[in-house]
Protein backbone atom coordinates (compact mmCIF):
# COMPACT_ATOMS: atom_id res chain seq x y z
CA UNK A 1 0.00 0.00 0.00
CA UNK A 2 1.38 3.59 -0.85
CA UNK A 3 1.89 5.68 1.89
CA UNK A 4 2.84 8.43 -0.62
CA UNK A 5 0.28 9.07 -3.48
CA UNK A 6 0.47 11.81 -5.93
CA UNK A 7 -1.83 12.11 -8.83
CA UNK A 8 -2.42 14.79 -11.93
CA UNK A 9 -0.41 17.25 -9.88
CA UNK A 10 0.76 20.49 -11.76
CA UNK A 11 2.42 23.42 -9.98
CA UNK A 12 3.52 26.48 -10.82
CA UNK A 13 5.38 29.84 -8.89
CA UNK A 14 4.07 32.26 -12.16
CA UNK A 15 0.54 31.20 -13.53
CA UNK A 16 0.70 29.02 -16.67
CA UNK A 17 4.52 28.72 -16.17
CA UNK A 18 4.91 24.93 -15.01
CA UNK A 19 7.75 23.62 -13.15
CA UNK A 20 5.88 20.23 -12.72
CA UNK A 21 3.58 18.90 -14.75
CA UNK A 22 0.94 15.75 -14.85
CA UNK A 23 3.04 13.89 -11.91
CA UNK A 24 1.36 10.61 -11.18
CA UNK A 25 3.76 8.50 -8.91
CA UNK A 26 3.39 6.66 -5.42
CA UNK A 27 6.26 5.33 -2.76
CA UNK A 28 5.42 2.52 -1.03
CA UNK A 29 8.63 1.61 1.76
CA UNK A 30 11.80 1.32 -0.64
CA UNK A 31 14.37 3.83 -0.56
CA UNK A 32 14.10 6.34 -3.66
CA UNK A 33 16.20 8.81 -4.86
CA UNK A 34 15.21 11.35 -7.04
CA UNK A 35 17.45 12.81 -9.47
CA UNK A 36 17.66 15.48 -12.09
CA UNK A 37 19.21 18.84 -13.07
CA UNK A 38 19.34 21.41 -11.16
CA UNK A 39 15.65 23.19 -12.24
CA UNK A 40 14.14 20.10 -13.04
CA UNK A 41 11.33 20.51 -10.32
CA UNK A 42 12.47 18.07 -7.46
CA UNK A 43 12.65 20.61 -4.60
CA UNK A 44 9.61 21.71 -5.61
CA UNK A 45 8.05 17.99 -5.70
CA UNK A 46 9.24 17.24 -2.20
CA UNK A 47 7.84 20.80 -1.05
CA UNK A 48 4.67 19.89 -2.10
CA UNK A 49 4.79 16.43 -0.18
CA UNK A 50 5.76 18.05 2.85
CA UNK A 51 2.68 20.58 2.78
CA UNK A 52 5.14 23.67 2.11
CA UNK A 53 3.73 24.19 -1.27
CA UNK A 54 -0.32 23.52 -2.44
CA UNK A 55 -1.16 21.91 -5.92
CA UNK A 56 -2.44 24.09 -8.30
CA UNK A 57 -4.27 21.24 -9.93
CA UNK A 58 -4.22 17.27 -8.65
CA UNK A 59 -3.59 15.94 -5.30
CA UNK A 60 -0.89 14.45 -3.07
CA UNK A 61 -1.62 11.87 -0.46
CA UNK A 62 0.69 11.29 2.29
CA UNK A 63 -1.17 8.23 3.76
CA UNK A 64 -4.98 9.40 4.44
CA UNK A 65 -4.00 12.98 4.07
CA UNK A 66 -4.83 15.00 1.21
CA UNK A 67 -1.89 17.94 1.50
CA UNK A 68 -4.51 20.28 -0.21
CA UNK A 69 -6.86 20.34 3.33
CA UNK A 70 -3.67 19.77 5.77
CA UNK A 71 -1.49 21.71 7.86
CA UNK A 72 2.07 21.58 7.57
CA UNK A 73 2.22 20.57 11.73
CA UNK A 74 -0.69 18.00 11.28
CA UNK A 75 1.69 16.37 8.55
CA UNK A 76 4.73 16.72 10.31
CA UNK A 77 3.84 13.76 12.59
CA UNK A 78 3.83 11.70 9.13
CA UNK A 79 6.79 13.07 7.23
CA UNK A 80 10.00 15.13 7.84
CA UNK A 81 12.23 17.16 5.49
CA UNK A 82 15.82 18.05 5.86
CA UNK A 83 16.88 20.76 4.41
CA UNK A 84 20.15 20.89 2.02
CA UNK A 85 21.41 24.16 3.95
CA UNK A 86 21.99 23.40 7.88
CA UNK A 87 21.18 27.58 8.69
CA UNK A 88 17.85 27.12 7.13
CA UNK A 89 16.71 24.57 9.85
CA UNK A 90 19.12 25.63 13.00
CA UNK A 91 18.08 28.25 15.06
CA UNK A 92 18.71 27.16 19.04
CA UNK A 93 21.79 27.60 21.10
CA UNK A 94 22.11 23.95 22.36
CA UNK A 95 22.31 20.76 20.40
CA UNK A 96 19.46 19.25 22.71
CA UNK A 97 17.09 22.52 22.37
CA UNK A 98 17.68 21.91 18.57
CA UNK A 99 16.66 18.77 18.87
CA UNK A 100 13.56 18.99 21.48
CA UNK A 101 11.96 21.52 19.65
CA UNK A 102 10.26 19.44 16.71
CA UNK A 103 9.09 16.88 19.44
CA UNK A 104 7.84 18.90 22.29
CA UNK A 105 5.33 20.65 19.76
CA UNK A 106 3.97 17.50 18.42
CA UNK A 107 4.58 15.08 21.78
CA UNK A 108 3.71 17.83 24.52
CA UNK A 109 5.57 15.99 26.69
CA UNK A 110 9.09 17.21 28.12
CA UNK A 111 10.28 13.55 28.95
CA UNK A 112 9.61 11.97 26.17
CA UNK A 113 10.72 14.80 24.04
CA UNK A 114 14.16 14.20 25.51
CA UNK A 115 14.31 10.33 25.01
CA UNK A 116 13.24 10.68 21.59
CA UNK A 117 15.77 13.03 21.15
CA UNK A 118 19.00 11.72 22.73
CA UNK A 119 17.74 8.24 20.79
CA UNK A 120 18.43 10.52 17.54
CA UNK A 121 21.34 11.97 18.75
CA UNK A 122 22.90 8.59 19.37
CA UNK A 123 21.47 7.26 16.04
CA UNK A 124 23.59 10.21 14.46
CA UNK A 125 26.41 10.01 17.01
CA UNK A 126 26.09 13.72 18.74
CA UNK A 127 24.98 12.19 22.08
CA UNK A 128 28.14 13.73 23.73
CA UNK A 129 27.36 17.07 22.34
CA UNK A 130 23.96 17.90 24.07
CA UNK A 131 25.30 21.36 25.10
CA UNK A 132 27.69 22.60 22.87
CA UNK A 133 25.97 25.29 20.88
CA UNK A 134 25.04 24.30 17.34
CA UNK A 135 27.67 26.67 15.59
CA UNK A 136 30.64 24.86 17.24
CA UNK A 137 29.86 22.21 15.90
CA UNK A 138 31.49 21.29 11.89
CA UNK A 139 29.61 21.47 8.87
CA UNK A 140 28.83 17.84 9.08
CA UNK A 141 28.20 17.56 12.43
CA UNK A 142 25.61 20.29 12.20
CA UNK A 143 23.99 18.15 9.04
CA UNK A 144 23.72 15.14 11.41
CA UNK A 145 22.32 17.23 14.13
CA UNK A 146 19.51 18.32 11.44
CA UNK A 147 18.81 15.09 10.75
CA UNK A 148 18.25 14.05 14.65
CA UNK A 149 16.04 16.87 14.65
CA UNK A 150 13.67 15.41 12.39
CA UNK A 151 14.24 11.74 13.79
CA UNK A 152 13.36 12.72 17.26
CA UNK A 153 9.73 13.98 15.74
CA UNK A 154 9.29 9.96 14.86
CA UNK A 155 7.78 10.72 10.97
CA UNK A 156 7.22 8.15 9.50
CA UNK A 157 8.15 9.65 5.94
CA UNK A 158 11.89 11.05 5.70
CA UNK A 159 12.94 13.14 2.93
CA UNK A 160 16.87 14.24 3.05
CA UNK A 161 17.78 17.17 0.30
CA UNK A 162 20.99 16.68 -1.04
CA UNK A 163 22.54 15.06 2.01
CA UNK A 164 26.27 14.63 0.82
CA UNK A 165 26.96 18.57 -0.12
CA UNK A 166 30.15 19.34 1.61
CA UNK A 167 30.51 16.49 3.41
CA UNK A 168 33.41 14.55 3.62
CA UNK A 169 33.76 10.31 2.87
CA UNK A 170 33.51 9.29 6.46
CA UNK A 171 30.37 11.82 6.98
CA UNK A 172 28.50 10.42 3.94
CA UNK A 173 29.24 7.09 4.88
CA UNK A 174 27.80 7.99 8.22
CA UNK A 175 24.57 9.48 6.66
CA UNK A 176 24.64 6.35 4.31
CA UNK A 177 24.58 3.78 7.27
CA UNK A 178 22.05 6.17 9.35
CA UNK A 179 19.83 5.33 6.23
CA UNK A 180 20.01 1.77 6.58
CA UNK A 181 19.33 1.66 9.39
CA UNK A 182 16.31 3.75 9.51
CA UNK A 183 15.01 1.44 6.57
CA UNK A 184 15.50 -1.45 9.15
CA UNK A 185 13.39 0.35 11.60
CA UNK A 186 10.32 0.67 8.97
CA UNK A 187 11.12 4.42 8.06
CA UNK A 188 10.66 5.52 4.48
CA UNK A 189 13.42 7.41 3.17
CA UNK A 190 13.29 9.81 0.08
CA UNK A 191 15.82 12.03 -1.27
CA UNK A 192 17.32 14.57 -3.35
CA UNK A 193 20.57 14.10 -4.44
CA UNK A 194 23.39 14.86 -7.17
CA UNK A 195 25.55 12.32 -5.92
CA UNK A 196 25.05 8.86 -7.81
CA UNK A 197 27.65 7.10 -6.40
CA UNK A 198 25.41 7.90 -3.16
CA UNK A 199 22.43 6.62 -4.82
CA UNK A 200 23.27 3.32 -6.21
CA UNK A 201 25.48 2.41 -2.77
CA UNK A 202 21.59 2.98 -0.55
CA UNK A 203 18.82 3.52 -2.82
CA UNK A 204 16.94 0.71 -3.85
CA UNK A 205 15.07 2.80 -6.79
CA UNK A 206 15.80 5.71 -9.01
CA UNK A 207 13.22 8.54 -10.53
CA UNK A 208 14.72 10.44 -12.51
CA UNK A 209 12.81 14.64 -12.71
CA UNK A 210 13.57 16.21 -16.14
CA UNK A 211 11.73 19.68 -17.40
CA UNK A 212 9.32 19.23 -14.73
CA UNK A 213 8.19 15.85 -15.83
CA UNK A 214 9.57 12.43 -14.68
CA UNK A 215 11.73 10.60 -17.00
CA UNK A 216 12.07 7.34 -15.83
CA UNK A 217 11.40 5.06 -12.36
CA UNK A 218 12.24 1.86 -11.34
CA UNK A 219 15.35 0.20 -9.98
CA UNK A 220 18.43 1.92 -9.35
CA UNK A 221 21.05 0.13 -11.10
CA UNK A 222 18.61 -0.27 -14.18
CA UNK A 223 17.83 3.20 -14.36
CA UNK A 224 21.33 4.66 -13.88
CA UNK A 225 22.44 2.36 -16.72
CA UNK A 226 20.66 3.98 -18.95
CA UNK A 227 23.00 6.11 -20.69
CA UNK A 228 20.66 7.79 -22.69
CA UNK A 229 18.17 8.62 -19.97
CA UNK A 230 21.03 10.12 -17.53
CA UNK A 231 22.67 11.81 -20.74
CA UNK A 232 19.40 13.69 -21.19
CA UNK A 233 18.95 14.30 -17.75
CA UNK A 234 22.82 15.70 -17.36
CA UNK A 235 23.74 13.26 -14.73
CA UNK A 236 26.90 11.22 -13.71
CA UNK A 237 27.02 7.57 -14.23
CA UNK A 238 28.31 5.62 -10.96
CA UNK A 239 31.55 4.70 -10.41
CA UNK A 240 30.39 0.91 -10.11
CA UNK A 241 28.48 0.99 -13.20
CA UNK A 242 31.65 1.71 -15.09
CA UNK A 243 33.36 -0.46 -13.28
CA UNK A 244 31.34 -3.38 -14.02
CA UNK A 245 31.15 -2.76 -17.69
CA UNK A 246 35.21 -2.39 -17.46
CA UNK A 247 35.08 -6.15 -15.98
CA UNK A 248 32.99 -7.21 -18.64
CA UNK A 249 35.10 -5.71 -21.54
């Protein structure tokens, strides 16, 4: 059963101007990345999934909610974004306060705000950091410590944007092993990403966004082998795609 359903949506920021057009796609509990150029519409896509943005014609489902006649808080108990830019989501002094403040609007509960969030700080390894103040903390760091922030709100839904900008190898392979295992735990796990090597090593399937429209879907190695699709689409093939056909020459 989808627990994301989006169908005949169009949007657009000028009238008659489309960035997305006729979408008609579900997610079910795979991991999917979607891909494209920059422009190609998939910030706006997961905007409107997340309630930021309102159809202006179709509908997206997230579970029983039509986005169209729900708040962004009611759907915040369903699905979390993380935003690409740390300083667009960060805005307490403490690591902890950061991280309580998603939970203790939607919990109401002070305790449980702080288990839930300390269980997302150790999921992202900052549990040691409660107190340092957010801007002491690297680049990275403060990408993980978004990421608990949205964790400790228990969404079912989890939508990273373009998790690996300027993040080092170890810090991606952190994010990329935080993924797994919040697909172990049930969690379904969108993203938005540039990085293909990313993709194929933790994403089980592939859509690919071009001129507002979807190109192609379905599973990630098939779709990333398809020269002429990610051609079009101006993307990088992965390293282990060329690798394998180099073992096969």
């Amino acid at each position: 059963m989808a627990v994301i359903k989006v169908e005949n949506l169009w949007f657009y920021y000028k009238p008659e101007n489309y960035v997305l057009e006729n979408i008609n796609i579900s997610f079910e509990t795979q991991p999917t990345a979607i891909v494209g150029q920059n422009g190609a519409g998939k910030t706006t896509f997961v905007k409107l999934l997340k309630g930021l943005l309102k159809p202006v014609k179709g509908d997206v489902w997230i579970k029983e909610f039509n986005t169209k006649n729900s708040s962004v808080a009611q759907l915040s108990r369903i699905i979390g974004l993380v935003f690409q830019n740390p300083s667009d989501q960060i805005f307490k002094s403490k690591v902890i306060d950061e991280v309580m403040f998603g939970p203790m609007n939607i919990f109401k509960d002070k305790h449980y705000s702080h288990q839930k969030s300390i269980e997302a700080l150790k999921l992202v390894g900052l549990e040691k950091k409660t107190d340092h103040h957010p801007y002491d903390l690297t680049l990275s760091e403060r990408k993980l410590l978004c990421i608990a922030s949205v964790l400790a709100m228990d969404p079912e839904i989890i939508i990273l944007d373009e998790p690996t900008i300027a993040q080092d190898r170890y810090s991606i392979k952190r994010i990329g092993e935080i993924i797994k295992e919040l697909v172990k735990k049930g969690k379904v796990i969108l993203t938005i990403t540039h990085d293909m090597d990313f993709v194929y090593e933790n994403f089980e399937r592939t859509v690919i966004f071009y001129k507002g429209k979807i190109l192609s879907d379905g599973p990630t190695e098939k779709v990333l082998s398809d020269d002429e699709k990610v051609k079009l689409a101006h993307l990088e093939v992965p390293n282990m795609v060329r690798l394998r056909r180099e073992v096969i020459k």
